[in-house]
N, C-alpha and C. Protein backbone atom coordinates (compact mmCIF):
# COMPACT_ATOMS: atom_id res chain seq x y z
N UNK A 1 6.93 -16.70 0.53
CA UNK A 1 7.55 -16.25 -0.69
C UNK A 1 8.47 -15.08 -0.35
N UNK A 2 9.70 -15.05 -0.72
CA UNK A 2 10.65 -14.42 -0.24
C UNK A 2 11.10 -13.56 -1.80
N UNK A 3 11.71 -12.34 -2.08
CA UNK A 3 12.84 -11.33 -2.93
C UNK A 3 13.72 -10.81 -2.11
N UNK A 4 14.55 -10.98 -2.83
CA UNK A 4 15.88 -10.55 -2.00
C UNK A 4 15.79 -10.89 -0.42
N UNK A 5 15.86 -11.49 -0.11
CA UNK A 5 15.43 -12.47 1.09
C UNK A 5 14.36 -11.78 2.14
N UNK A 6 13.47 -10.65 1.58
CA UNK A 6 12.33 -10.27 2.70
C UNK A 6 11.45 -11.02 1.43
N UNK A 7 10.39 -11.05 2.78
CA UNK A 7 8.75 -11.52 2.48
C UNK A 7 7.97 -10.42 1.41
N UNK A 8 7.58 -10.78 0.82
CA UNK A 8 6.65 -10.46 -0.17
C UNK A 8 5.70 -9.75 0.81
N UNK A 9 5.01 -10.59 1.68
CA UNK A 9 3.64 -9.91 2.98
C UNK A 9 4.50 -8.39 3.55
N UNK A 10 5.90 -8.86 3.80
CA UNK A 10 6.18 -7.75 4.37
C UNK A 10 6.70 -6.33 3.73
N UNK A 11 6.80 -7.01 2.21
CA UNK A 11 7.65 -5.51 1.69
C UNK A 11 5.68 -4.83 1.39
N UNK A 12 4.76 -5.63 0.78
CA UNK A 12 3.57 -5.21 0.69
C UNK A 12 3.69 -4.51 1.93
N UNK A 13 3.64 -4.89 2.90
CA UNK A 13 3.19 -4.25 3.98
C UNK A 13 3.61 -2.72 3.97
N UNK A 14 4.99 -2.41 3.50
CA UNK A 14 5.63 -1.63 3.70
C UNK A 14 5.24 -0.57 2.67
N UNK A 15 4.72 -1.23 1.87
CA UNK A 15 4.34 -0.39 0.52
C UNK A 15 2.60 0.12 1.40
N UNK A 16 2.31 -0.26 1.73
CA UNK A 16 0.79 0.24 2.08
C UNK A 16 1.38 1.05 2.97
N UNK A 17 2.15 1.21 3.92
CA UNK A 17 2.24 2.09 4.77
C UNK A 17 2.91 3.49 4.09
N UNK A 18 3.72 3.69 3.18
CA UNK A 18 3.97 4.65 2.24
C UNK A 18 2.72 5.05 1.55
N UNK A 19 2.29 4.48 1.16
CA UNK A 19 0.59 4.65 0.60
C UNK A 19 -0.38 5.55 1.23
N UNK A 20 -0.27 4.66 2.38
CA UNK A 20 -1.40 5.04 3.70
C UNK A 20 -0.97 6.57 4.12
N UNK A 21 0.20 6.70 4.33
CA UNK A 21 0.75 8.10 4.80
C UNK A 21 0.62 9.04 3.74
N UNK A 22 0.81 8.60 2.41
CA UNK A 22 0.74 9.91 1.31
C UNK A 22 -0.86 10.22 1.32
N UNK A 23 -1.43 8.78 1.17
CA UNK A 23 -3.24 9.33 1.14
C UNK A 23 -3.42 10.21 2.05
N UNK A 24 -2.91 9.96 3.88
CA UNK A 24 -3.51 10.94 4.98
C UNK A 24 -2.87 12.48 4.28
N UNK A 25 -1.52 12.55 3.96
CA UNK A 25 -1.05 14.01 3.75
C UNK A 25 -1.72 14.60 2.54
N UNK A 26 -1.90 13.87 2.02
CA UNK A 26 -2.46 14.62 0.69
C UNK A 26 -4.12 14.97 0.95
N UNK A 27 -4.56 14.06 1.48
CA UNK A 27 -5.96 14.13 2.28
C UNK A 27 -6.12 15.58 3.20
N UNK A 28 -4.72 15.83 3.80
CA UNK A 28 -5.37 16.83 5.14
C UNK A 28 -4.72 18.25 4.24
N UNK A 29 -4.00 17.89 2.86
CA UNK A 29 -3.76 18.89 2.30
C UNK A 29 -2.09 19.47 2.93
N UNK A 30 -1.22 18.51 3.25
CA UNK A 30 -0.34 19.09 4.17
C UNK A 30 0.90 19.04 2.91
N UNK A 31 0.57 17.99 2.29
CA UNK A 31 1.31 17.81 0.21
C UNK A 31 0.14 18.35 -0.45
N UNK A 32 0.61 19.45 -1.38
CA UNK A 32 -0.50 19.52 -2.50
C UNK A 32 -0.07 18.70 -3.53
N UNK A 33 -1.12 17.80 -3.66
CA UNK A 33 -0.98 16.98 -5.34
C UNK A 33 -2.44 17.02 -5.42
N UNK A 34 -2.38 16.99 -7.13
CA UNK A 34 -3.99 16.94 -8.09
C UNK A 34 -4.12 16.14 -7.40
N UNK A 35 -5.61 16.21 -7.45
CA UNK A 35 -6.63 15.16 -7.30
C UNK A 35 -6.64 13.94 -8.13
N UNK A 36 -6.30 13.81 -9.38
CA UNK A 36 -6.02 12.74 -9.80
C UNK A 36 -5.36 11.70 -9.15
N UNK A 37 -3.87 12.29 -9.01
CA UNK A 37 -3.16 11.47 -8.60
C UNK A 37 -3.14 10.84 -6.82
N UNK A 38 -4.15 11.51 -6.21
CA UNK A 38 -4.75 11.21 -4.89
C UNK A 38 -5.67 10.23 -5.55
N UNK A 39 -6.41 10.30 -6.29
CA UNK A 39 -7.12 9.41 -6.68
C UNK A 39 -6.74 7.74 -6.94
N UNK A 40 -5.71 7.94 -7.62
CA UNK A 40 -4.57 6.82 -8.36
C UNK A 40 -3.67 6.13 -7.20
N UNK A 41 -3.27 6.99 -6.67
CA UNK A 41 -2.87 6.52 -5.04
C UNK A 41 -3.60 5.23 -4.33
N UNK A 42 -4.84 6.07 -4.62
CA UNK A 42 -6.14 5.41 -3.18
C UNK A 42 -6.28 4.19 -3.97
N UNK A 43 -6.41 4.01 -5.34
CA UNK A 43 -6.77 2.74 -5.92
C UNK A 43 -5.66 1.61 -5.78
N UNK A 44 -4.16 2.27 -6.00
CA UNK A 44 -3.16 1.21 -6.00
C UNK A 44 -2.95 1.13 -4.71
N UNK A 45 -3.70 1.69 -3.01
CA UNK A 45 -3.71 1.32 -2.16
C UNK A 45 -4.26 -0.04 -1.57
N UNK A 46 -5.66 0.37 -2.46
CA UNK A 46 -6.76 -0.77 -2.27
C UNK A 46 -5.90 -2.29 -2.92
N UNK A 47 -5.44 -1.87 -4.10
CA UNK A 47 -5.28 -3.23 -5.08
C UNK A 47 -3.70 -3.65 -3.76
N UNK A 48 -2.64 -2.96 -3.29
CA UNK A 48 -1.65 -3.72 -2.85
C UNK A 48 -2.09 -4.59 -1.56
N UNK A 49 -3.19 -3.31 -0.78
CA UNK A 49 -4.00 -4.17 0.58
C UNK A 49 -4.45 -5.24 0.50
N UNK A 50 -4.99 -5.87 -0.73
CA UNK A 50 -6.43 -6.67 -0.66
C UNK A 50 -4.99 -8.16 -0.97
N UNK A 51 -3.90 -7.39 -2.16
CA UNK A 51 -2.75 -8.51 -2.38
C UNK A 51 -2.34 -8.81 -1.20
N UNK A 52 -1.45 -8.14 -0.30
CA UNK A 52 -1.28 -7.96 0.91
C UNK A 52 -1.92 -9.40 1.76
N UNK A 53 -3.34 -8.47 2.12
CA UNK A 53 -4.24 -9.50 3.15
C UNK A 53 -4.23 -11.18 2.61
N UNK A 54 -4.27 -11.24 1.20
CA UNK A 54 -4.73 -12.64 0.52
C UNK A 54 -3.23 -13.33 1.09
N UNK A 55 -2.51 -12.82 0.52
CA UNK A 55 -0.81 -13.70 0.75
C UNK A 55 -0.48 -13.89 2.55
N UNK A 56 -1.26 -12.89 2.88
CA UNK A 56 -0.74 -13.38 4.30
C UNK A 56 -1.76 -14.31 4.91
N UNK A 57 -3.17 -14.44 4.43
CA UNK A 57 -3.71 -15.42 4.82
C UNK A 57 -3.09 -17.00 4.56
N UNK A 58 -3.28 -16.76 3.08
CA UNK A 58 -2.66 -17.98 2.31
C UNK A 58 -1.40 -18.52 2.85
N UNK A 59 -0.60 -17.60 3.23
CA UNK A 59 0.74 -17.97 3.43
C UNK A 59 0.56 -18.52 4.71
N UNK A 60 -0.44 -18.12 6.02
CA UNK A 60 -0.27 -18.67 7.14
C UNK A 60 -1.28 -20.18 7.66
N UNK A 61 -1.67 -20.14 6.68
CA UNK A 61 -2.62 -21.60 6.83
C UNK A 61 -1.63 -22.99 5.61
């Protein structure tokens, strides 16, 4: 499944890695943001990963 002619697996991908890096900085305290929104982060991390992993399975079988 392709937008604007990249992969769906791969722009996900790309989005978790923006994700992944704000959780570590905000984690080691190097960005201050509320805790909320560290919170809100970590969840729409989980929900793009788990999309992520499913489409690239699906997609490669």
């Amino acid at each position: 499944m392709r937008i604007g002619g990249i992969s769906l697996v791969q722009l996900l991908g790309a989005i978790n890695f923006m994700l992944l890096m704000f959780q570590l900085f905000s984690g080691q305290r190097w960005i201050q943001v509320k805790p909320g929104l560290h919170r809100k982060a970590g969840l729409v991390f989980v929900a793009t990963a788990t999309v992520h992993g499913l489409l690239a399975i699906f997609t490669t079988h």
